[in-house]
C-alpha atoms as a PDB file:
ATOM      1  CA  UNK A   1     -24.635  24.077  -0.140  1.00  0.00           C
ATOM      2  CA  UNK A   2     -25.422  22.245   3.399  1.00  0.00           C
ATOM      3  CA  UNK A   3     -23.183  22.940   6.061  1.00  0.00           C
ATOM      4  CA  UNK A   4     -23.558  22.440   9.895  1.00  0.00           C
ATOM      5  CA  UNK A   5     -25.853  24.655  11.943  1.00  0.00           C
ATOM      6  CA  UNK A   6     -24.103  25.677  14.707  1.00  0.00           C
ATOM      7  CA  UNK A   7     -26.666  26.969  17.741  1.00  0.00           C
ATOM      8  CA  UNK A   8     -26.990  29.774  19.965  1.00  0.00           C
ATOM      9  CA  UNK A   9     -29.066  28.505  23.096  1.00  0.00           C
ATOM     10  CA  UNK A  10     -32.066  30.108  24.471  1.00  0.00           C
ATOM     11  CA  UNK A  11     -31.538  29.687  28.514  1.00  0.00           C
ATOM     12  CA  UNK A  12     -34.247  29.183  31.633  1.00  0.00           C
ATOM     13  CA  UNK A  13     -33.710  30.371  34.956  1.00  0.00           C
ATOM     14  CA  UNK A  14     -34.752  28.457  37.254  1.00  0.00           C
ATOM     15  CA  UNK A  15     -35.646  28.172  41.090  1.00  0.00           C
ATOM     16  CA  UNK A  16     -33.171  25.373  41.330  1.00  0.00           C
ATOM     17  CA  UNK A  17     -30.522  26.707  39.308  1.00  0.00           C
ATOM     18  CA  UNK A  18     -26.756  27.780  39.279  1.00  0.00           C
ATOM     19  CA  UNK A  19     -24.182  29.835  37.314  1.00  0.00           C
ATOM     20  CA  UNK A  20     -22.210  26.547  36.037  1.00  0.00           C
ATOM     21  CA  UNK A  21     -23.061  27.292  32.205  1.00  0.00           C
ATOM     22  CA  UNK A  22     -21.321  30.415  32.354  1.00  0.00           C
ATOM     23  CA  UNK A  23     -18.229  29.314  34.591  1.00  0.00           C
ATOM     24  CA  UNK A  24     -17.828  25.981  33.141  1.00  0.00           C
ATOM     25  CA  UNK A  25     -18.498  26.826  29.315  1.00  0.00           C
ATOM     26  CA  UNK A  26     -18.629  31.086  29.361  1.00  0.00           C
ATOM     27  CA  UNK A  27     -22.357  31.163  28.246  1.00  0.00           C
ATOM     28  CA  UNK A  28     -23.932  34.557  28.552  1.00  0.00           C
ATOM     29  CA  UNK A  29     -26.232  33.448  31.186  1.00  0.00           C
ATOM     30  CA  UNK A  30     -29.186  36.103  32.275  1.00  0.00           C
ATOM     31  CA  UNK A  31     -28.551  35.799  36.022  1.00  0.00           C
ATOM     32  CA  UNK A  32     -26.892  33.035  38.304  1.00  0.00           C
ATOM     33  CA  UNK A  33     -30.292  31.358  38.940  1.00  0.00           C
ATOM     34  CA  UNK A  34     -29.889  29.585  35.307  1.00  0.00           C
ATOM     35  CA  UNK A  35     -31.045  25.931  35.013  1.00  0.00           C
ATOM     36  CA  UNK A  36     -31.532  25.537  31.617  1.00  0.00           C
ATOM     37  CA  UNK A  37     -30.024  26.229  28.116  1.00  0.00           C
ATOM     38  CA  UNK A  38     -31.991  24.724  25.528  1.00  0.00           C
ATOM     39  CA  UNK A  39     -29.153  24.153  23.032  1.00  0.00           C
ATOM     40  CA  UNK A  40     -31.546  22.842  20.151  1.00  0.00           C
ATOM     41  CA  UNK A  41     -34.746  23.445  20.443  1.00  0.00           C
ATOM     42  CA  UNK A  42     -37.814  24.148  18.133  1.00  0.00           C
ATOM     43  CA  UNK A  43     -40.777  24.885  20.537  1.00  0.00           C
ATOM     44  CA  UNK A  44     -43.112  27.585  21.435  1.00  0.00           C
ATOM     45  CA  UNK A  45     -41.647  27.876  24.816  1.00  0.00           C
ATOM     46  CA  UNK A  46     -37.822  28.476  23.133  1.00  0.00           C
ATOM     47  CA  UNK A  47     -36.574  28.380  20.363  1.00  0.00           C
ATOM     48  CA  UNK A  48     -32.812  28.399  19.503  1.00  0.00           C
ATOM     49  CA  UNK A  49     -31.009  30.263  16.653  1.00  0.00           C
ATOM     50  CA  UNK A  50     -28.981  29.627  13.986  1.00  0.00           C
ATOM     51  CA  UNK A  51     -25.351  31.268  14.623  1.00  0.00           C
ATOM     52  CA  UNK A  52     -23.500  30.613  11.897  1.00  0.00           C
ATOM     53  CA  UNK A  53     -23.139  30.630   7.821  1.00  0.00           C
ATOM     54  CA  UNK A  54     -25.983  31.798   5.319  1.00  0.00           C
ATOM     55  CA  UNK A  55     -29.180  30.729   7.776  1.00  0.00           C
ATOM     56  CA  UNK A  56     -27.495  33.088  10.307  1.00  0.00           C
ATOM     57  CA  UNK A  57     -30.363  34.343  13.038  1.00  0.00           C
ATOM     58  CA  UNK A  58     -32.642  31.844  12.007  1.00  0.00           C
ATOM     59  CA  UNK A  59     -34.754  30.403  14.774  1.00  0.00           C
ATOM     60  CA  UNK A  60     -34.460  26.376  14.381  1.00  0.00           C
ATOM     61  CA  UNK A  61     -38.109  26.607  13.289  1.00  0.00           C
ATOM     62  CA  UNK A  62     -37.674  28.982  10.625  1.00  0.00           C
ATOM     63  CA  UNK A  63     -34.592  27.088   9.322  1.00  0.00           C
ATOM     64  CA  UNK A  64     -36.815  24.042   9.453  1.00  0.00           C
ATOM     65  CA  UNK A  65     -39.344  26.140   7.368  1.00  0.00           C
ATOM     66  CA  UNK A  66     -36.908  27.016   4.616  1.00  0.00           C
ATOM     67  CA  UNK A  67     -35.190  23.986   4.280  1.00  0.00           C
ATOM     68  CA  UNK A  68     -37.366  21.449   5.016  1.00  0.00           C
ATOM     69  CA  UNK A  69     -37.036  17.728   4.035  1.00  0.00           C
ATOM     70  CA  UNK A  70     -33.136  18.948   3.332  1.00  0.00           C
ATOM     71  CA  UNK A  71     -32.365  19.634   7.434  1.00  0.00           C
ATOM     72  CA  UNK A  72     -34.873  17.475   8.490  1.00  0.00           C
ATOM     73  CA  UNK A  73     -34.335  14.106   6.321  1.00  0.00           C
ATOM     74  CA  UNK A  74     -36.870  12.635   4.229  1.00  0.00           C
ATOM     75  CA  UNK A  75     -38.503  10.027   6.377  1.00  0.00           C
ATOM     76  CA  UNK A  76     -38.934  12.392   9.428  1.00  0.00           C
ATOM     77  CA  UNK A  77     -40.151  15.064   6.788  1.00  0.00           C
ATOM     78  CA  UNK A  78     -42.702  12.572   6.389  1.00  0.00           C
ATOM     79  CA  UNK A  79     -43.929  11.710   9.589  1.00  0.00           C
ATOM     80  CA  UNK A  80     -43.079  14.771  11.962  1.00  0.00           C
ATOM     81  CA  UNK A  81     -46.210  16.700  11.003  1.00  0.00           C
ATOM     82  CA  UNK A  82     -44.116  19.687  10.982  1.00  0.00           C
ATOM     83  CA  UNK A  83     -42.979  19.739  14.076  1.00  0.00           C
ATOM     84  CA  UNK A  84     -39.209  18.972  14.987  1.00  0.00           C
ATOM     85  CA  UNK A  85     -39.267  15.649  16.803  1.00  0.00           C
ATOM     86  CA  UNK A  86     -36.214  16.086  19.872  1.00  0.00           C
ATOM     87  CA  UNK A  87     -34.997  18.978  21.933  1.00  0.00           C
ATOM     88  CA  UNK A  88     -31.391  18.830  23.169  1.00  0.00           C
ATOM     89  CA  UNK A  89     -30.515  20.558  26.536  1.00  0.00           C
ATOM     90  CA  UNK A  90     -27.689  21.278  29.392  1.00  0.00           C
ATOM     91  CA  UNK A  91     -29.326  20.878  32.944  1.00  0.00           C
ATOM     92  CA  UNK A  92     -27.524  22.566  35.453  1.00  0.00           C
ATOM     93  CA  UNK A  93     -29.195  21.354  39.114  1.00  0.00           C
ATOM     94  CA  UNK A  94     -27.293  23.853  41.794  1.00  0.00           C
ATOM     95  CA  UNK A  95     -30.281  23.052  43.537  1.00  0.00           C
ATOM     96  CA  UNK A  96     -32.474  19.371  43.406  1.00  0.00           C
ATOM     97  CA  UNK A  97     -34.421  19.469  41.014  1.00  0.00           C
ATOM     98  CA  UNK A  98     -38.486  18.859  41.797  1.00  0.00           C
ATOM     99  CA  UNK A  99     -39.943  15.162  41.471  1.00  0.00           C
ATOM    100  CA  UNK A 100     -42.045  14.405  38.655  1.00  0.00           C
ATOM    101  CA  UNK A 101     -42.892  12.281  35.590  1.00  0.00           C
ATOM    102  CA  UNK A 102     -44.020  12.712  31.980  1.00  0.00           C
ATOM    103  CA  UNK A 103     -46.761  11.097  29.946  1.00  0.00           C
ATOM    104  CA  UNK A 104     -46.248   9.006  26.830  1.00  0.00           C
ATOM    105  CA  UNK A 105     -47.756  10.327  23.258  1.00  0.00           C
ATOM    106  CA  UNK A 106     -50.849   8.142  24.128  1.00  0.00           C
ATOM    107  CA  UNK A 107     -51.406  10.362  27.220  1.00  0.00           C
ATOM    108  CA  UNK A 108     -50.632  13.280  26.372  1.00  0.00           C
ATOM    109  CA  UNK A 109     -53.057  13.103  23.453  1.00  0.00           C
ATOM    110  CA  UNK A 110     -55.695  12.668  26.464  1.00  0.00           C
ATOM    111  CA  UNK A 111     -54.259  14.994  28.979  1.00  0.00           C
ATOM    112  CA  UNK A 112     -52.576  17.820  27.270  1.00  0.00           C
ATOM    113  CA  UNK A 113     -53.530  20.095  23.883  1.00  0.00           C
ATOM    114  CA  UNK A 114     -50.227  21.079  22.274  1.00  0.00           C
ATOM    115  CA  UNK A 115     -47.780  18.722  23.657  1.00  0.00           C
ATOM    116  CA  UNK A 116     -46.395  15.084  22.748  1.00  0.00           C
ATOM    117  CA  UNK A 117     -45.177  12.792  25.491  1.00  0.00           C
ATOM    118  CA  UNK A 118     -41.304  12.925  26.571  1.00  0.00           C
ATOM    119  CA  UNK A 119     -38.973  10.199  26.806  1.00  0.00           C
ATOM    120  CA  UNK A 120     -35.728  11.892  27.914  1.00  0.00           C
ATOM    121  CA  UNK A 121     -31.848  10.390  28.298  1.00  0.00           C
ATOM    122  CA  UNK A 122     -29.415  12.395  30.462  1.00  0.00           C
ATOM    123  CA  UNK A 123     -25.850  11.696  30.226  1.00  0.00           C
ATOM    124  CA  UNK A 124     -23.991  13.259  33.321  1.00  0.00           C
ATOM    125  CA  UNK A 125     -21.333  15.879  32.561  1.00  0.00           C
ATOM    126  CA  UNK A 126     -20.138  16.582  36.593  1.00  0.00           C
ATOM    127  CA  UNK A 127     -21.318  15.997  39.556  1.00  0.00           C
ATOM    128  CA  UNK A 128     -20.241  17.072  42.643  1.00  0.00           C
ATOM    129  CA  UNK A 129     -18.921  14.376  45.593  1.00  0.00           C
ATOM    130  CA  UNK A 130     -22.099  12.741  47.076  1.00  0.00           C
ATOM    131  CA  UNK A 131     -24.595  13.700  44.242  1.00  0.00           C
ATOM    132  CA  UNK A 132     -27.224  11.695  43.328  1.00  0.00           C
ATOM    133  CA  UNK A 133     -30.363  11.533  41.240  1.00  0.00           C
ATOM    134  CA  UNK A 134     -33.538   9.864  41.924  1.00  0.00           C
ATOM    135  CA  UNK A 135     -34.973   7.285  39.302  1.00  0.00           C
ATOM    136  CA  UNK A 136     -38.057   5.583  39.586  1.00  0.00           C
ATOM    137  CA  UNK A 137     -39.152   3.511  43.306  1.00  0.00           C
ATOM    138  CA  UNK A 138     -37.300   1.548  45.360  1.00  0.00           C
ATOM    139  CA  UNK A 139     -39.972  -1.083  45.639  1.00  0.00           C
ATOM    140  CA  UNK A 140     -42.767  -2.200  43.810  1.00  0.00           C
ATOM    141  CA  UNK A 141     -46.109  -0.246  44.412  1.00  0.00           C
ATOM    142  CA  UNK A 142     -49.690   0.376  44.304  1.00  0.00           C
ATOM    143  CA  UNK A 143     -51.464   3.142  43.159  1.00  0.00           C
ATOM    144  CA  UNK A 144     -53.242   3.408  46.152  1.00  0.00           C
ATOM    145  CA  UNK A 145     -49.745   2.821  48.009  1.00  0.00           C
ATOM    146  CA  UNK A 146     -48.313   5.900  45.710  1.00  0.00           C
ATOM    147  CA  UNK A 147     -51.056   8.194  46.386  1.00  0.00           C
ATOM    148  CA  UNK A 148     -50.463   7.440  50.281  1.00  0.00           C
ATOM    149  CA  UNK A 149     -46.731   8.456  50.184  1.00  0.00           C
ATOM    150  CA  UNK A 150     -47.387  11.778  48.294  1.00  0.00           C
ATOM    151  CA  UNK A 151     -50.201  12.388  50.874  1.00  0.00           C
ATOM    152  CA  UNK A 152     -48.429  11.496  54.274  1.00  0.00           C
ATOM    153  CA  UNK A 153     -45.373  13.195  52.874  1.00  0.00           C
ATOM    154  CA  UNK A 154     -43.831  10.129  52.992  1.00  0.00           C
ATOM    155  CA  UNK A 155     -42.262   9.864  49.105  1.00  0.00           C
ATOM    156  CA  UNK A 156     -38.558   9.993  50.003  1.00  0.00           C
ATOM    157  CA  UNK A 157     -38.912   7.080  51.442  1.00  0.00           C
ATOM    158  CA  UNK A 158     -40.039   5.410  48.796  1.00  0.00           C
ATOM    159  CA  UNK A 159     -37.844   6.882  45.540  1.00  0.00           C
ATOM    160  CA  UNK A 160     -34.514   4.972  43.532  1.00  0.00           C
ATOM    161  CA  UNK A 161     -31.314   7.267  44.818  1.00  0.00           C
ATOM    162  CA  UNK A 162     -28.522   6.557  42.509  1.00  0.00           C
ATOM    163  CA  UNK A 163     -25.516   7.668  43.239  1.00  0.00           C
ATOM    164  CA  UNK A 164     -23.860   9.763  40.273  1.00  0.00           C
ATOM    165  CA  UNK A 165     -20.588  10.623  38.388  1.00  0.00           C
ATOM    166  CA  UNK A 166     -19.528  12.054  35.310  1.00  0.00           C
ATOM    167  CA  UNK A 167     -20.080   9.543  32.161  1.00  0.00           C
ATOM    168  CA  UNK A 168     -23.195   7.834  33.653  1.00  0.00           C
ATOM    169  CA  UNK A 169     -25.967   7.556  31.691  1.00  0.00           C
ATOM    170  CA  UNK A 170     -29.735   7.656  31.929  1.00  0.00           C
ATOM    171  CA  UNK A 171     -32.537   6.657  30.049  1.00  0.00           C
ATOM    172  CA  UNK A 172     -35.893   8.059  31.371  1.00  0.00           C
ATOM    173  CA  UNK A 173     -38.631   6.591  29.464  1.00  0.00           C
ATOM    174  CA  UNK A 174     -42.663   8.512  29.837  1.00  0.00           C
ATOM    175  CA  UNK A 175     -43.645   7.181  33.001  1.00  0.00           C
ATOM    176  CA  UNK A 176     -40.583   7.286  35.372  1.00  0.00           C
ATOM    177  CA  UNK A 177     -40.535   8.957  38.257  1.00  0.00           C
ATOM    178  CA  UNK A 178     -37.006  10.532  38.605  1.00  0.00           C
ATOM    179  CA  UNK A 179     -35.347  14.024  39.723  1.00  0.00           C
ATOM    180  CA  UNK A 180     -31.759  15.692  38.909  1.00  0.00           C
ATOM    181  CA  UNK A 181     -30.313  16.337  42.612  1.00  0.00           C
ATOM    182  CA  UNK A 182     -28.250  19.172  43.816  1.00  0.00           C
ATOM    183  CA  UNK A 183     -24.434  19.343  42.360  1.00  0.00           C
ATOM    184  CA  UNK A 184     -25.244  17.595  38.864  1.00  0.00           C
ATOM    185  CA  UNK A 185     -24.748  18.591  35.585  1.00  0.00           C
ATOM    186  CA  UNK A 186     -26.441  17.050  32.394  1.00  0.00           C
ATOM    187  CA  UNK A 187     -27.169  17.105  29.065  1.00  0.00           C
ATOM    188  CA  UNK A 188     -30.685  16.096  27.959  1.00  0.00           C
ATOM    189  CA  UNK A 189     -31.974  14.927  24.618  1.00  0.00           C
ATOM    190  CA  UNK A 190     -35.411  14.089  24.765  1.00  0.00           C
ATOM    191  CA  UNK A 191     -38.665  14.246  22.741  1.00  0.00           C
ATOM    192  CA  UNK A 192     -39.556  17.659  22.372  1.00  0.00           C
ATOM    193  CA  UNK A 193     -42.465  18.260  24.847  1.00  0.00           C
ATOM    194  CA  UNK A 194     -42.051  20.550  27.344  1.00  0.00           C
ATOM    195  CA  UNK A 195     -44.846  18.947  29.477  1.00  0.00           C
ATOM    196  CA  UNK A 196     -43.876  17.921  33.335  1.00  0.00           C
ATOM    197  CA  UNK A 197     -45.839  16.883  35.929  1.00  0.00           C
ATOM    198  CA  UNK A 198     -44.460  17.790  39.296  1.00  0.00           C
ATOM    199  CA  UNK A 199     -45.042  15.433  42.046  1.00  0.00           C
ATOM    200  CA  UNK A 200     -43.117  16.753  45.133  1.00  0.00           C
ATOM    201  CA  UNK A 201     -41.032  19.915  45.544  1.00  0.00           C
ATOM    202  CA  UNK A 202     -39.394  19.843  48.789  1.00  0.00           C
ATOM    203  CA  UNK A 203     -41.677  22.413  49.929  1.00  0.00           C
ATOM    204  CA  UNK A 204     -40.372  24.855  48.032  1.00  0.00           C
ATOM    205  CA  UNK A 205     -41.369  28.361  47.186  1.00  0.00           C
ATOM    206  CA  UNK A 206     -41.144  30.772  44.196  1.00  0.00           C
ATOM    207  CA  UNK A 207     -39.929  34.620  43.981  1.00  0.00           C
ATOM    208  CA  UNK A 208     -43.460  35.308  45.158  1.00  0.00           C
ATOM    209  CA  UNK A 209     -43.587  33.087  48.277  1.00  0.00           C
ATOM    210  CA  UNK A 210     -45.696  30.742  46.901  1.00  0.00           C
ATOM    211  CA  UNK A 211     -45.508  26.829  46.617  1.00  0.00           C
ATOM    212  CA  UNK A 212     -44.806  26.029  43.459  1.00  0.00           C
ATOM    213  CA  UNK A 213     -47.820  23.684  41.690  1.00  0.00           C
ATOM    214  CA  UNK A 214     -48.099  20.076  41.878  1.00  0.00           C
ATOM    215  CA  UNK A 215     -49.880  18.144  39.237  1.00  0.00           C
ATOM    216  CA  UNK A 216     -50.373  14.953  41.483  1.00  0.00           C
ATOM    217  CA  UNK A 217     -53.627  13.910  39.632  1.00  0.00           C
ATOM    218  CA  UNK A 218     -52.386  13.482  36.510  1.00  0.00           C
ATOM    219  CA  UNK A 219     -48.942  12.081  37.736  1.00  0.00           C
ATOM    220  CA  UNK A 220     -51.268   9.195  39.531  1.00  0.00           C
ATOM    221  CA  UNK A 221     -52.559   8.292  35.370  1.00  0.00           C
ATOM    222  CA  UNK A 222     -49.322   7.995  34.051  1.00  0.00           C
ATOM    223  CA  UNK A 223     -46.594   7.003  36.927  1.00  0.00           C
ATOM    224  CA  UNK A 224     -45.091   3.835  36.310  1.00  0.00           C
ATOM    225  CA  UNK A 225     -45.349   1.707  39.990  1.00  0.00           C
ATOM    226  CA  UNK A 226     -42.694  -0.802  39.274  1.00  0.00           C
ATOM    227  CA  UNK A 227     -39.323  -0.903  41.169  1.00  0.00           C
ATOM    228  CA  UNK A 228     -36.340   0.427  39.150  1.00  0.00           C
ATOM    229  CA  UNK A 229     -33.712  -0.798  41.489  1.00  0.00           C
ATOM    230  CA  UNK A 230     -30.790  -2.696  39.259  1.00  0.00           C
ATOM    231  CA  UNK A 231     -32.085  -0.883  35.652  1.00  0.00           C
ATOM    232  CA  UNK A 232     -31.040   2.649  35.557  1.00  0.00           C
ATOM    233  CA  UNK A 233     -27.939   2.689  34.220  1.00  0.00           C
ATOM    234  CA  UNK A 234     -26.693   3.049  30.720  1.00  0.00           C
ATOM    235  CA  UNK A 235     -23.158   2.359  29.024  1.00  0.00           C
ATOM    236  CA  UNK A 236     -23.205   5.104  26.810  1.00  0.00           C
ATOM    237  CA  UNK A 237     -19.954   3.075  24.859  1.00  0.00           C
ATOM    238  CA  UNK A 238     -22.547   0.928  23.532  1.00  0.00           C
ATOM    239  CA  UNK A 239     -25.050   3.592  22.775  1.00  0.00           C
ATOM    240  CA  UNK A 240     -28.578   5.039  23.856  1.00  0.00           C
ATOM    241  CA  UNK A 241     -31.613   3.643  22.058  1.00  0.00           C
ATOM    242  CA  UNK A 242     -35.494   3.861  22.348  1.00  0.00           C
ATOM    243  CA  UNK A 243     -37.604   4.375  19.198  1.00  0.00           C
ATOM    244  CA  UNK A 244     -37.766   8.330  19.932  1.00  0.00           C
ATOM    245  CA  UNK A 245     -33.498   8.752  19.150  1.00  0.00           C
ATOM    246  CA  UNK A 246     -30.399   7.286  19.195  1.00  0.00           C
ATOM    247  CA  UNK A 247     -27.242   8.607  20.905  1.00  0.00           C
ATOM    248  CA  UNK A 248     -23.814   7.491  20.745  1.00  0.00           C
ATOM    249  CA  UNK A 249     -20.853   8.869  22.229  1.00  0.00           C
ATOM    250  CA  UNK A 250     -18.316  10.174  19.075  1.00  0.00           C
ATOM    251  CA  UNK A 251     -13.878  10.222  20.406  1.00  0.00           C
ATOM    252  CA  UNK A 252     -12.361  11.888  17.913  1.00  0.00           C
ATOM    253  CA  UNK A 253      -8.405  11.730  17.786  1.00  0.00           C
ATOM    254  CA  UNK A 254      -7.504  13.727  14.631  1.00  0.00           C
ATOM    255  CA  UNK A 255      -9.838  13.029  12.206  1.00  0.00           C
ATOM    256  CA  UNK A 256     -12.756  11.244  11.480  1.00  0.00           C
ATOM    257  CA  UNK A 257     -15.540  11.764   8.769  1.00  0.00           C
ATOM    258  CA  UNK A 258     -19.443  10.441   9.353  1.00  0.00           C
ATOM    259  CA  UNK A 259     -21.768   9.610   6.352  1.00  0.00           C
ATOM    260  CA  UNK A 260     -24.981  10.892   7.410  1.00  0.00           C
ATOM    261  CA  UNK A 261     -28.362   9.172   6.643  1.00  0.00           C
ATOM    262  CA  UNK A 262     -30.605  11.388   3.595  1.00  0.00           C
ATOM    263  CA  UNK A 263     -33.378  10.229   5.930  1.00  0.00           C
ATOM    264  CA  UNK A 264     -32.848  12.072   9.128  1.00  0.00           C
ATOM    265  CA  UNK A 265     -30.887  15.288  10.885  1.00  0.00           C
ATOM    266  CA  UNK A 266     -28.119  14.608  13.023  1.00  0.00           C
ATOM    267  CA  UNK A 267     -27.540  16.808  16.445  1.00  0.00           C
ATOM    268  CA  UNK A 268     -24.345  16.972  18.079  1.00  0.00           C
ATOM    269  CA  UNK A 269     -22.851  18.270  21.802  1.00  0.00           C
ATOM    270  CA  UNK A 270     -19.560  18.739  22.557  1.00  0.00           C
ATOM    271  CA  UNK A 271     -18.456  17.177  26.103  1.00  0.00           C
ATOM    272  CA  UNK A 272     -15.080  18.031  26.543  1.00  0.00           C
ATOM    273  CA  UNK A 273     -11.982  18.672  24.064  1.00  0.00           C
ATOM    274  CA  UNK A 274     -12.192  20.825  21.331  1.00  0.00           C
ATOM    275  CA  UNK A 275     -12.061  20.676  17.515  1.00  0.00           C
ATOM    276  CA  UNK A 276     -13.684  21.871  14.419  1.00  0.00           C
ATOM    277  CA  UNK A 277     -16.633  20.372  12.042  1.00  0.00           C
ATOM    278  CA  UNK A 278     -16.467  20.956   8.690  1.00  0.00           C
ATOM    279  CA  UNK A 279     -14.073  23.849   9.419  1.00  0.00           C
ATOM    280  CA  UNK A 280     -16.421  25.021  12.195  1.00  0.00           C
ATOM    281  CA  UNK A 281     -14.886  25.744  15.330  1.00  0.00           C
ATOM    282  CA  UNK A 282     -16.442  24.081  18.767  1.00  0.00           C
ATOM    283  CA  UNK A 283     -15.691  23.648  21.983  1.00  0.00           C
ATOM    284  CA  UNK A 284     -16.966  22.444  25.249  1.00  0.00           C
ATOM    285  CA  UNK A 285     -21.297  22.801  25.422  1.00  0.00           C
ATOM    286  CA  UNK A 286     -21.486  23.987  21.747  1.00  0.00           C
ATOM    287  CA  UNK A 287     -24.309  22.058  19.597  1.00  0.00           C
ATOM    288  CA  UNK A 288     -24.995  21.782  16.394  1.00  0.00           C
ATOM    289  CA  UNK A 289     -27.614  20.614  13.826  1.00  0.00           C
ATOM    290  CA  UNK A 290     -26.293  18.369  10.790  1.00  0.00           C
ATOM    291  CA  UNK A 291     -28.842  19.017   7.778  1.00  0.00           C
ATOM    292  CA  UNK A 292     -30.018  15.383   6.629  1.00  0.00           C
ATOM    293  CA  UNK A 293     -28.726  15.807   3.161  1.00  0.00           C
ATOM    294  CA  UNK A 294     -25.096  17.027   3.554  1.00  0.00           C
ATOM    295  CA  UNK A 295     -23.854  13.641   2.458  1.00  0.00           C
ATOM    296  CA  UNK A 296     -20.951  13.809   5.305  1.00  0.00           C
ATOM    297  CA  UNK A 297     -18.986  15.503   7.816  1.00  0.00           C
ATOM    298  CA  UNK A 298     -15.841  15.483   9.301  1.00  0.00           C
ATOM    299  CA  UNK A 299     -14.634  16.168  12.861  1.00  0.00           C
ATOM    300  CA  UNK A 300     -10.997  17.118  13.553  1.00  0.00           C
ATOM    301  CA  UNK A 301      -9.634  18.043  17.146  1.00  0.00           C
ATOM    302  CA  UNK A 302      -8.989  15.818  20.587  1.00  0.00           C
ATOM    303  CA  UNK A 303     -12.569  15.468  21.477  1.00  0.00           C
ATOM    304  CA  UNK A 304     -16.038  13.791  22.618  1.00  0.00           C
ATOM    305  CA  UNK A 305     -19.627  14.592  21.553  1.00  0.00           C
ATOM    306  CA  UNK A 306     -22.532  13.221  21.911  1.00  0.00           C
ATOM    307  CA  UNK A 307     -24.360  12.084  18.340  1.00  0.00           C
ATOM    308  CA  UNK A 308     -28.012  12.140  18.354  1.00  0.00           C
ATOM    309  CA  UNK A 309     -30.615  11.541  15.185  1.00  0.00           C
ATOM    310  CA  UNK A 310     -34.078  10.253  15.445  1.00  0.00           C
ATOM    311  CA  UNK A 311     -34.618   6.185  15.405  1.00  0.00           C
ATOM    312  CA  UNK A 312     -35.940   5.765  11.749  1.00  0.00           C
END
C-alpha cells in the first residue's frame, strides 16, 4: 500500500543564518546560526528521512532504493540514473546571503565530478520591511566588464535589487547571478546539485577568521552577462515551469483530491494553514513525498502548499 512520505529535514547552519525555522515552524534546529533545512533531499551532503508509516527512518535514498520505479514514477525511473532528480529546501537569510551562480548540466559535466547543474525557484515565505534579493545585473555586460567589477570591488554597483514580499516568486535558471538578502525567508526547489560558486561575500569571515572562498574563475565560464531588469518575477497563480520541475501553488478549502501521474513523484510544502493528507497530519514547513503510483490523494484542512513533480 502507497501512502505519503512525510519528511524529517536534515538542517545547515550557516554563517548567514537565523533561528526563524524553529520560532516560525518549532523545528529542532542545532543552534540559532541555522540557514538551511533540507526538507527533501537525496544527496551525499544530506539526506532526509522518512518519518512516518511502514518506511519509517528511511533516508529518502534508501526509500528510493526499496521502492523504486513505485516512489519515483516510471519515466523518471528511466532516465534519473539513480539519482533523485530535485531537492526541496527552507532558506532562512538572517544574514545576506553570499553572491554567486550555478552551472548548467553541460558545465558541470566539465567543471565538477559528482554534481549536475542547478536551476533553482524560490518562492518567498516573509520578508522583513525593506528586504530585498539580488537577481542577475542591472545592465548588460562584458566579460571583461564583469571580471572588472569583482576585481575593483565594484559588483554592487552593478547587481538587479528587487525589492521582496511574501508570495513573490523566483525562477533562477544555471547561470544567474542572484543572492537571498538579510530578513527573507524561502523555500527552494531546485535540481539537486549542491554545487555553488561564490562570487562576492561581503568580506566576510568564518568561525576561524578566515574569508570564506570565492570561486570567481569558474563563475566567469558560466555567468550569464545579460541585464535581468523587468524579468524576475513569477506569478506563482499561474505556476512555475522550466524542464527541470513544475510547481504550482495548491488552496485547499475543505477538500480536494489530486490524481497523480504513474510517471513521476510528487513533493509537497505546506505554506501556511493546516490540514491533513491522506489522514496525515501537516502543518506550516512540513513536506512530503507522494510515491508516483498511489493513484491519488486527498488534502483536507484551510491551507496552501506548494506542488512540485519533475517536467516529464
Amino acid at each position: 500500500m502507497f501512502y505519503p512520505l512525510k519528511m524529517k529535514p536534515v538542517f545547515k547552519e550557516m554563517l548567514w543564518g537565523g533561528n526563524t525555522l524553529r520560532t516560525r515552524y518549532g523545528k529542532d534546529i542545532p543552534s540559532d546560526k541555522t540557514g538551511e533545512s533540507w526538507e527533501v533531499a537525496s544527496h551525499p551532503n544530506g539526506q532526509s528521512v522518512v518519518a512516518n508509516g511502514e518506511l519509517e527512518g528511511l533516508t529518502l535514498g534508501e526509500a528510493m532504493e526499496k521502492m523504486g520505479a513505485d516512489l519515483l514514477g516510471d519515466q523518471v525511473a528511466a532516465t534519473c540514473n539513480g539519482r533523485f532528480p530535485l531537492l526541496v529546501k527552507i532558506i532562512d537569510a538572517n544574514d545576506n546571503l553570499s553572491v554567486q551562480v550555478h552551472p548548467n548540466d553541460e558545465q558541470a559535466a566539465v567543471l565538477e565530478k559528482n554534481d549536475p547543474g542547478k536551476t533553482e525557484m524560490w518562492y518567498v515565505l516573509d520578508a522583513k520591511p525593506g528586504a530585498r534579493l539580488i537577481y542577475g545585473f542591472n545592465q548588460d555586460l562584458t566579460k571583461e566588464q564583469f571580471e572588472k567589477a569583482i576585481k575593483d570591488g565594484k559588483l554592487e554597483d552593478v547587481m538587479n535589487y528587487v525589492d521582496v514580499k511574501e508570495g513573490d516568486t523566483f525562477l533562477m535558471r544555471s547561470g544567474t547571478l542572484h543572492a537571498i538578502g538579510a530578513g527573507i525567508l524561502v523555500a527552494e526547489i531546485q535540481q539537486n546539485s549542491d554545487t555553488t560558486y561564490r562570487v562576492y561575500d561581503y568580506n566576510r569571515r568564518d568561525a576561524q577568521g578566515n574569508l570564506r572562498q570565492l570561486h570567481v574563475e569558474k563563475a566567469l565560464q558560466v555567468t550569464k552577462l545579460e541585464s535581468s531588469v523587468g524579468h524576475e518575477r513569477i506569478d506563482i497563480n499561474d505556476g512555475v515551469k522550466c524542464e527541470y520541475f513544475t510547481t504550482t501553488l495548491m488552496k485547499v478549502d475543505g477538500s480536494f483530491t489530486q490524481e497523480v501521474d504513474p510517471n513521476r513523484f510528487e513533493m509537497l510544502i505546506c505554506t501556511e494553514g493546516e490540514g491533513e493528507v491522506n489522514g496525515v497530519s501537516f502543518r506550516p514547513g512540513d513536506s512530503f513525498v507522494i510515491p508516483a503510483k498511489i493513484g491519488s490523494y486527498t488534502v483536507t484542512g484551510n491551507c496552501s502548499l506548494l506542488r512540485s513533480f519533475v517536467t516529464c
